[in-house]
PDB file of N, CA and C in Angstrom:
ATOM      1  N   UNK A   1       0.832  -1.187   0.000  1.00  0.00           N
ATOM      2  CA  UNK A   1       0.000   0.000   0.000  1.00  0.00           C
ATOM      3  C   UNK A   1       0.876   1.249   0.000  1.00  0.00           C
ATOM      4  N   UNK A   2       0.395   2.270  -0.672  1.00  0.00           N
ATOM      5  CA  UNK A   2       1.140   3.397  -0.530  1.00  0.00           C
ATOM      6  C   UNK A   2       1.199   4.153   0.500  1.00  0.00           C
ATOM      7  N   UNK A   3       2.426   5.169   0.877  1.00  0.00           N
ATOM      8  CA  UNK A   3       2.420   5.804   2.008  1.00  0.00           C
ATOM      9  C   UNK A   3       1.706   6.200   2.338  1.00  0.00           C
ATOM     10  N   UNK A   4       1.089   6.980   1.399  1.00  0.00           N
ATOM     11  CA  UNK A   4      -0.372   8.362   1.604  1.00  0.00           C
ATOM     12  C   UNK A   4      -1.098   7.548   2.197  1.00  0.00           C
ATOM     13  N   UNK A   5      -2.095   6.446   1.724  1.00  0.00           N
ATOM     14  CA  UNK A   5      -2.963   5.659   2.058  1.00  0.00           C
ATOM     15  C   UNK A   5      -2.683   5.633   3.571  1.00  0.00           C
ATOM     16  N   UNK A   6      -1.474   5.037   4.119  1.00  0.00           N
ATOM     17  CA  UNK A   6      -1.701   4.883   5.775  1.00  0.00           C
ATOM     18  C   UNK A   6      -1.486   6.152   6.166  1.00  0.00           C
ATOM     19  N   UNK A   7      -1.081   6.942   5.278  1.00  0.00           N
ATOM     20  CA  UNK A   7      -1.259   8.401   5.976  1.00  0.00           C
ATOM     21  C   UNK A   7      -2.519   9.084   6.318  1.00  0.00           C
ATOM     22  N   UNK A   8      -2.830   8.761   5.403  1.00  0.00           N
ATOM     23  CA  UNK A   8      -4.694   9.180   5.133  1.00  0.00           C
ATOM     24  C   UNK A   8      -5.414   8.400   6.628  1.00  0.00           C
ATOM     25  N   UNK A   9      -5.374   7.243   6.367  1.00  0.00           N
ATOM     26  CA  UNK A   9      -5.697   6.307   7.603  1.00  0.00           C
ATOM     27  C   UNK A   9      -5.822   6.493   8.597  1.00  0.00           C
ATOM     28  N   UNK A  10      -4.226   7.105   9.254  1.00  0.00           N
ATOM     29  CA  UNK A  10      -3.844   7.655  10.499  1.00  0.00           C
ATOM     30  C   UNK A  10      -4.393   8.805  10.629  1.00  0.00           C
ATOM     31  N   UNK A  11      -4.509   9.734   9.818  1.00  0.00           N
ATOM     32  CA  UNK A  11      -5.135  11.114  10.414  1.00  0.00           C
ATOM     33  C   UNK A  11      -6.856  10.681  10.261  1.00  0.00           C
ATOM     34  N   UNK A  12      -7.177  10.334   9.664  1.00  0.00           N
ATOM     35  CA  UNK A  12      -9.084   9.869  10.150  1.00  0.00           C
ATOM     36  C   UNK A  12      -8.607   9.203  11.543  1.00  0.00           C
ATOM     37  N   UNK A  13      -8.018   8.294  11.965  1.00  0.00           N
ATOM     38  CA  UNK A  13      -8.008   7.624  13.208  1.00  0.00           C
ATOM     39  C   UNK A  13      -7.561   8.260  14.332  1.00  0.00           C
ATOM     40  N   UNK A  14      -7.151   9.282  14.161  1.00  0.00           N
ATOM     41  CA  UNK A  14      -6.473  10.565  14.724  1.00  0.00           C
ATOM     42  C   UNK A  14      -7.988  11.227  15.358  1.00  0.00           C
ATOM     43  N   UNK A  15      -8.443  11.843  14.311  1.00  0.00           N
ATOM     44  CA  UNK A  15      -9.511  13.043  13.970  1.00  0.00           C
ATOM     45  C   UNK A  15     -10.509  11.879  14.790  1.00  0.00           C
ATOM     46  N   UNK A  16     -10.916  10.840  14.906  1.00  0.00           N
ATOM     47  CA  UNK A  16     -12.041  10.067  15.571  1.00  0.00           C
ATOM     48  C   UNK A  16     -11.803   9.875  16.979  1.00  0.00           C
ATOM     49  N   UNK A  17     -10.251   9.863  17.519  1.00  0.00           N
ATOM     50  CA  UNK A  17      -9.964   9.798  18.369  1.00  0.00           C
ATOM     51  C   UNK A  17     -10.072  11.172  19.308  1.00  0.00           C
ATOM     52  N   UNK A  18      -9.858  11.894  18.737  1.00  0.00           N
ATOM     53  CA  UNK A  18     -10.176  13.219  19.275  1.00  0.00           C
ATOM     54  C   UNK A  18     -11.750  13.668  19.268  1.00  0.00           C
ATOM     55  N   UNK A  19     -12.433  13.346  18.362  1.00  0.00           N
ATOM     56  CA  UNK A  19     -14.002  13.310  18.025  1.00  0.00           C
ATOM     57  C   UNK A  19     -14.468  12.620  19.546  1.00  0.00           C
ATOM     58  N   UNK A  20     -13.700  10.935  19.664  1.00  0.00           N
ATOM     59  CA  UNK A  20     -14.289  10.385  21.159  1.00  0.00           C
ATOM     60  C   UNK A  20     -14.316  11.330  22.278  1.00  0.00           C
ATOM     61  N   UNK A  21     -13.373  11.850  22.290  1.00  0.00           N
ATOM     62  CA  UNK A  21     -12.868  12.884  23.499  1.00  0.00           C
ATOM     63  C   UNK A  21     -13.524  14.001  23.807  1.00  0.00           C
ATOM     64  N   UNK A  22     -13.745  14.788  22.413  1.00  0.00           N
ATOM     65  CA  UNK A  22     -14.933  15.888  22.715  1.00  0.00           C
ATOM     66  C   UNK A  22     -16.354  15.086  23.060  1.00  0.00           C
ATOM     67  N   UNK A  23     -16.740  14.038  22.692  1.00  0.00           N
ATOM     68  CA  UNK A  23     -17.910  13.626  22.864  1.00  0.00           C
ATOM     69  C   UNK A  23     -17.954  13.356  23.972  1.00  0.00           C
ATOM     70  N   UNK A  24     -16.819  12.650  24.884  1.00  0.00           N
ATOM     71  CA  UNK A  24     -17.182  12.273  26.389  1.00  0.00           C
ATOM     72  C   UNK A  24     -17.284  13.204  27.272  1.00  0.00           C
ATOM     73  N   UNK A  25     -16.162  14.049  26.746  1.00  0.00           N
ATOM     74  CA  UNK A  25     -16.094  15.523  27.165  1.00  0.00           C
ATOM     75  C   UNK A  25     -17.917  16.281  27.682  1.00  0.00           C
ATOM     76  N   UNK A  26     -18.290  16.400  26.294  1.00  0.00           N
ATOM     77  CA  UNK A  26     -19.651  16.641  26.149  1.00  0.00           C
ATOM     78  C   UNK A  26     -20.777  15.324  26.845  1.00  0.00           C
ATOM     79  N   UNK A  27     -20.802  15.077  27.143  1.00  0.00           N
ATOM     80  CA  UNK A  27     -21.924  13.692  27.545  1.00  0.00           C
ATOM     81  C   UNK A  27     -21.836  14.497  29.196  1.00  0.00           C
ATOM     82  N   UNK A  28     -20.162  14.495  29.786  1.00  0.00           N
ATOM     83  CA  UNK A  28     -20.086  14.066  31.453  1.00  0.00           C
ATOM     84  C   UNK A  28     -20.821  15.437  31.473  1.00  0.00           C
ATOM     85  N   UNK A  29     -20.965  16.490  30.654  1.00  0.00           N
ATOM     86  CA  UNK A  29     -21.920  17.775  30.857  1.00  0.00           C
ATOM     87  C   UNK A  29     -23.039  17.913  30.871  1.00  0.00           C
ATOM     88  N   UNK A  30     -23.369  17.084  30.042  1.00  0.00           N
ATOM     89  CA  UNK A  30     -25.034  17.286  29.429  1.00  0.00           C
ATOM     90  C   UNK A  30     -25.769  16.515  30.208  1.00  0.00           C
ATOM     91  N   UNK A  31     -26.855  17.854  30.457  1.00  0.00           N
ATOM     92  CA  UNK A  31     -28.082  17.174  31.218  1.00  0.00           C
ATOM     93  C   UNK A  31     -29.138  17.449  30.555  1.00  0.00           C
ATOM     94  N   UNK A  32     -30.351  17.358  30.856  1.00  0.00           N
ATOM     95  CA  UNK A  32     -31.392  17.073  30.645  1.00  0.00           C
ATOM     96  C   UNK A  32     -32.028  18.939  30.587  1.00  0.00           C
ATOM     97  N   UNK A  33     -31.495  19.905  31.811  1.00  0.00           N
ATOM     98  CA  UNK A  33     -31.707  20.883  31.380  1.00  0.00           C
ATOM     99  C   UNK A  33     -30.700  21.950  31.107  1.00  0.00           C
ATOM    100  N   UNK A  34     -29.610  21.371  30.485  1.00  0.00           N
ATOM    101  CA  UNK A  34     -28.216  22.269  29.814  1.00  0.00           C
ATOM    102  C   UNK A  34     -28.942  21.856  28.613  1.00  0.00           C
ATOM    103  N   UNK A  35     -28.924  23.388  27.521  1.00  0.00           N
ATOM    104  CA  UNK A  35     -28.599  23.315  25.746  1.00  0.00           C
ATOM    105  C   UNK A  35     -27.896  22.732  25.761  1.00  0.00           C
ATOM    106  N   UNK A  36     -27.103  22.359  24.381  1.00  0.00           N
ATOM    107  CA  UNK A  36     -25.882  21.904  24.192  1.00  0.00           C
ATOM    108  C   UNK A  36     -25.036  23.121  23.859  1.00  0.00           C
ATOM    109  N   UNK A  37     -26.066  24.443  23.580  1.00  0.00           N
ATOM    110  CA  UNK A  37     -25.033  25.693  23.451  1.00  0.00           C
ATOM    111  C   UNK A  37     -24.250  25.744  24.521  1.00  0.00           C
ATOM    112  N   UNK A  38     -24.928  25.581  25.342  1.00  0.00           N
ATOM    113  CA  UNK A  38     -24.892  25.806  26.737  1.00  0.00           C
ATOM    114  C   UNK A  38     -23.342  25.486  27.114  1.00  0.00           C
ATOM    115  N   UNK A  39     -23.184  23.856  26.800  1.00  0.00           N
ATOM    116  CA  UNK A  39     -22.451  22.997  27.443  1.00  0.00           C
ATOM    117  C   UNK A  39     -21.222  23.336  26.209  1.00  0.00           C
ATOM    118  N   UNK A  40     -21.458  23.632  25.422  1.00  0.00           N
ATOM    119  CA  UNK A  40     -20.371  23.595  24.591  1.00  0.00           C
ATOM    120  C   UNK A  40     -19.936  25.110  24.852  1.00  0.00           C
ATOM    121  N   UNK A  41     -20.392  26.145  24.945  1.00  0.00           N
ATOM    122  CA  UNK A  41     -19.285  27.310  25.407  1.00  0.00           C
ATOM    123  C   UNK A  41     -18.751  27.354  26.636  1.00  0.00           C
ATOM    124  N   UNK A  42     -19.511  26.679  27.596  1.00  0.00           N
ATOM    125  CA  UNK A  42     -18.927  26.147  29.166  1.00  0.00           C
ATOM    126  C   UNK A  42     -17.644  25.387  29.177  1.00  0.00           C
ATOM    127  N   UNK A  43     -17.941  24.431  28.356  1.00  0.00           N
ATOM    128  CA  UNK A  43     -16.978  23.251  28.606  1.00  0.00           C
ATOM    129  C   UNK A  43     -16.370  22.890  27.585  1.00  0.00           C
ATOM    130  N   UNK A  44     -17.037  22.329  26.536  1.00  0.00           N
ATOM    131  CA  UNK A  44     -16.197  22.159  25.330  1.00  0.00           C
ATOM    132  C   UNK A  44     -14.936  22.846  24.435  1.00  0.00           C
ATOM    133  N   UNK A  45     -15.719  23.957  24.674  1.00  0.00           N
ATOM    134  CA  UNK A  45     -14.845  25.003  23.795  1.00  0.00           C
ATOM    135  C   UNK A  45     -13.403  25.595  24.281  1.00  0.00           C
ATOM    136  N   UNK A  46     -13.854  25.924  25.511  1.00  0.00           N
ATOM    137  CA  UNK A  46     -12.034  26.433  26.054  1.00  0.00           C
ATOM    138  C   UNK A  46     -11.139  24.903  25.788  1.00  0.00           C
ATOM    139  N   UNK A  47     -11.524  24.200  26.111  1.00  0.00           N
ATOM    140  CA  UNK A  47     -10.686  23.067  26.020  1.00  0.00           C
ATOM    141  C   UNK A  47     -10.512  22.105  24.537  1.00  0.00           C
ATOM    142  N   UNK A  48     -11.641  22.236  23.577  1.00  0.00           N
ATOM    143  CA  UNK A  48     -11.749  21.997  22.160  1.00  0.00           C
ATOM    144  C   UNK A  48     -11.658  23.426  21.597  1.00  0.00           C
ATOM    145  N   UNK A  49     -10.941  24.267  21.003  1.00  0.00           N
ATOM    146  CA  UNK A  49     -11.484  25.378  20.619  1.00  0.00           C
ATOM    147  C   UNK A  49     -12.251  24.977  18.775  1.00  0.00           C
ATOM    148  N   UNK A  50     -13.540  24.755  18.812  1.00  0.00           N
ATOM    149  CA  UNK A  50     -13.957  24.194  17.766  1.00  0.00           C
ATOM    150  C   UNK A  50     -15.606  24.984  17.755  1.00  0.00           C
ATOM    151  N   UNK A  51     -16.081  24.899  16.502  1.00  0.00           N
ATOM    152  CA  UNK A  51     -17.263  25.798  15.729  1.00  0.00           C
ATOM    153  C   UNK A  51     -18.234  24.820  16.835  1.00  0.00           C
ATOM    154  N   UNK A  52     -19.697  25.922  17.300  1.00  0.00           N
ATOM    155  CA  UNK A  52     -21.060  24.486  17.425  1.00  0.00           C
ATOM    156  C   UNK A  52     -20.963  23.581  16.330  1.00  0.00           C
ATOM    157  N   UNK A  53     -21.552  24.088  15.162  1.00  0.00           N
ATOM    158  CA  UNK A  53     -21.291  23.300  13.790  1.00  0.00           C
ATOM    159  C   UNK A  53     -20.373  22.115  13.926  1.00  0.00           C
ATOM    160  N   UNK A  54     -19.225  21.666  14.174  1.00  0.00           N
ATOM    161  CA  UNK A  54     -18.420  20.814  14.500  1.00  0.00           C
ATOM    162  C   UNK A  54     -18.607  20.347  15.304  1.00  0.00           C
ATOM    163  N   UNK A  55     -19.313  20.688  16.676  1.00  0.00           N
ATOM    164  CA  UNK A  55     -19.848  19.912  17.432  1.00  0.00           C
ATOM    165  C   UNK A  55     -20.780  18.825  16.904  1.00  0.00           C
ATOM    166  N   UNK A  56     -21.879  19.825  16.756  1.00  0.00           N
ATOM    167  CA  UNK A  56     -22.882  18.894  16.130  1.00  0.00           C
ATOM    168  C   UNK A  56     -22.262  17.492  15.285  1.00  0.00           C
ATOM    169  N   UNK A  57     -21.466  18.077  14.432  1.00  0.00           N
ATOM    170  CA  UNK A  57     -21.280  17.006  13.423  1.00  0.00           C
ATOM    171  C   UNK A  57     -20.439  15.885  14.459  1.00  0.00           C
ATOM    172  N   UNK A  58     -19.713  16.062  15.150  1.00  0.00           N
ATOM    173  CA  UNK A  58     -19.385  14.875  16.418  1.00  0.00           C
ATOM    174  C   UNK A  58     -20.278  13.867  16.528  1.00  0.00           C
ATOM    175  N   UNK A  59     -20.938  14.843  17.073  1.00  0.00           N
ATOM    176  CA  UNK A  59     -22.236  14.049  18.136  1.00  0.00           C
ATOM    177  C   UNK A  59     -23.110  13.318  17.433  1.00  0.00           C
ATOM    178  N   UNK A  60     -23.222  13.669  15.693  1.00  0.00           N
ATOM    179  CA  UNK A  60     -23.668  12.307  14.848  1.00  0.00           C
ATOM    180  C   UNK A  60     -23.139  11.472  13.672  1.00  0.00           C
ATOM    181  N   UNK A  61     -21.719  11.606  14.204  1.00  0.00           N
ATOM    182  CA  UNK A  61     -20.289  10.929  13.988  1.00  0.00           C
ATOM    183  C   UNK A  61     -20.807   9.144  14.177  1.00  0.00           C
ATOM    184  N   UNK A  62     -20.182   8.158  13.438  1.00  0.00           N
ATOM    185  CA  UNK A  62     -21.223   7.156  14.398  1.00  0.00           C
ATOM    186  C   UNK A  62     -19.413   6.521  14.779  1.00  0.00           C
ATOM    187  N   UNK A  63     -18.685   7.403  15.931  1.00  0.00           N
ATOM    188  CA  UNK A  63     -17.194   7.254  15.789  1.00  0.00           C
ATOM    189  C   UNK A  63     -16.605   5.729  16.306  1.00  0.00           C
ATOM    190  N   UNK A  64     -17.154   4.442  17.157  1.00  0.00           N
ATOM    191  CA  UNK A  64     -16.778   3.533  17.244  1.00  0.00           C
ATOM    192  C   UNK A  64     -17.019   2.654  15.880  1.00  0.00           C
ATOM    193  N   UNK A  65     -18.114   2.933  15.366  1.00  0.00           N
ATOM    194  CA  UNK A  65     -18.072   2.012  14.151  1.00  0.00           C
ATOM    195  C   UNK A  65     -17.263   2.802  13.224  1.00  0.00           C
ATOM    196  N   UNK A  66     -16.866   3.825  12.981  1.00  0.00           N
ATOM    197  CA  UNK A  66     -15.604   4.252  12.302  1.00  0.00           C
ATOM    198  C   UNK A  66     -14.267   4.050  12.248  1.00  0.00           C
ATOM    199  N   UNK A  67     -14.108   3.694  13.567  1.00  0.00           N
ATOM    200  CA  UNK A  67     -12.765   3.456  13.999  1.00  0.00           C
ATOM    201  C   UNK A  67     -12.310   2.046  13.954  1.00  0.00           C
ATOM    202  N   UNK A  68     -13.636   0.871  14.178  1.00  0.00           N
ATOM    203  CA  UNK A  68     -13.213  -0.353  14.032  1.00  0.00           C
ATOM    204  C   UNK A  68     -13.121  -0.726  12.177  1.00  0.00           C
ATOM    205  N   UNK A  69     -13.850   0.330  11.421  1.00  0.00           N
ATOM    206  CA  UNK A  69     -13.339  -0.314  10.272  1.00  0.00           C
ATOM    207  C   UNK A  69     -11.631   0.366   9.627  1.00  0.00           C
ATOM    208  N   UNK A  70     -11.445   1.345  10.005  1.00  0.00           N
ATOM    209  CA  UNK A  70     -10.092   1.735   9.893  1.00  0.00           C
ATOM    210  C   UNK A  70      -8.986   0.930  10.701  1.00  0.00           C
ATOM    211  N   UNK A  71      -9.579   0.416  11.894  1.00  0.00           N
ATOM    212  CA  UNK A  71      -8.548  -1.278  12.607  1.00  0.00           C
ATOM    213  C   UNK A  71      -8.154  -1.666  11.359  1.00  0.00           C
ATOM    214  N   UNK A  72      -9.571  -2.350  11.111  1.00  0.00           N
ATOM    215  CA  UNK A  72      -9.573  -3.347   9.788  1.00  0.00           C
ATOM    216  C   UNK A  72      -8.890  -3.097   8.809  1.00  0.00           C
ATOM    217  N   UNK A  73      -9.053  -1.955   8.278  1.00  0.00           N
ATOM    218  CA  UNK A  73      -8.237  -1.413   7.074  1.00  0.00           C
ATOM    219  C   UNK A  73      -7.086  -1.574   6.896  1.00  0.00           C
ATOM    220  N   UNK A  74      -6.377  -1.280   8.271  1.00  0.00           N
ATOM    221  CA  UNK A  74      -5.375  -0.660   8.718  1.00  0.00           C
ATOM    222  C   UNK A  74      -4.614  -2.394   8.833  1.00  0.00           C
ATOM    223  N   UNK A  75      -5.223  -3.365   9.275  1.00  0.00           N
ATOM    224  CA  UNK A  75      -4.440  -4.628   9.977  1.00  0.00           C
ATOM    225  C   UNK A  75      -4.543  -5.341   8.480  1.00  0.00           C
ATOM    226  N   UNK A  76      -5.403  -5.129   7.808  1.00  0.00           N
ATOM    227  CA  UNK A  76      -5.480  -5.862   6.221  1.00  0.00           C
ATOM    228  C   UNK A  76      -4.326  -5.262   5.518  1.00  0.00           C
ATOM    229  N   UNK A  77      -3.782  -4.205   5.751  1.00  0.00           N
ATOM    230  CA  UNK A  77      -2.986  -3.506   4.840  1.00  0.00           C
ATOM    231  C   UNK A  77      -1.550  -3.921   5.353  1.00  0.00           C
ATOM    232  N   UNK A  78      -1.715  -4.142   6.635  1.00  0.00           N
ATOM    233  CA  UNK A  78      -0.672  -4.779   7.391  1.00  0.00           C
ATOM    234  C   UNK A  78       0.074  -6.140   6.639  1.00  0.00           C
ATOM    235  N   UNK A  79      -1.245  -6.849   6.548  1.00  0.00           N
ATOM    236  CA  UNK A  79      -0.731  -8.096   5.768  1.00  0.00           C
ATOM    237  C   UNK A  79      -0.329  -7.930   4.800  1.00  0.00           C
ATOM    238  N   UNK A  80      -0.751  -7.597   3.738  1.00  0.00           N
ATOM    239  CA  UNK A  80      -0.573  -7.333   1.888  1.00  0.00           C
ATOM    240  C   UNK A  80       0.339  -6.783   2.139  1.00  0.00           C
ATOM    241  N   UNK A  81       1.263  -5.796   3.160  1.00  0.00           N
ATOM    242  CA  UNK A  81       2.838  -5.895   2.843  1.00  0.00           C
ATOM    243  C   UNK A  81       3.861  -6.322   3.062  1.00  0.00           C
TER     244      UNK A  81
END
C-alpha cells in the first residue's frame, strides 16, 4: 500500500480519536436541562477550541463504528505488505 494511504488512515483515526474525546467531554456535561449551546461554550470550547457546527457534526459521527473499520483497514494492509 502506498504511504499516503496509511497516511490518510492515520489522520481519520487521529480526527475520531479526538471526536471520542470531545464527545465524552460533552456527555459528562449534558443534562437534561443544559442546551448543548450551553455545554459547549462552558466546557467544550475552552478546552476543544472548535465551531457548534463541529460539534454537532461529532455528536452524529457514528465514531466507534468508524474506527473499528479503519482497525480493519489498517491490519489488512498490514498483511498485503
Amino acid at each position: 500500500m502506498p504511504i499516503s494511504s496509511n497516511r490518510s488512515l492515520g489522520i481519520q483515526k487521529n480526527k475520531l480519536m479526538r471526536y471520542k474525546l470531545i464527545k465524552e467531554l460533552y456527555q459528562k456535561h449534558k443534562t437534561e436541562d443544559i442546551p448543548t449551546t450551553v455545554v459547549w461554550r462552558k466546557y467544550v470550547y475552552p478546552v476543544y477550541p472548535i465551531s457548534r457546527t463541529t460539534l454537532y457534526e461529532i455528536l452524529c459521527t457514528p465514531i466507534t463504528s468508524e474506527l473499528k473499520k479503519i482497525e480493519e483497514l489498517m491490519i489488512n494492509q498490514g498483511r498485503s505488505s
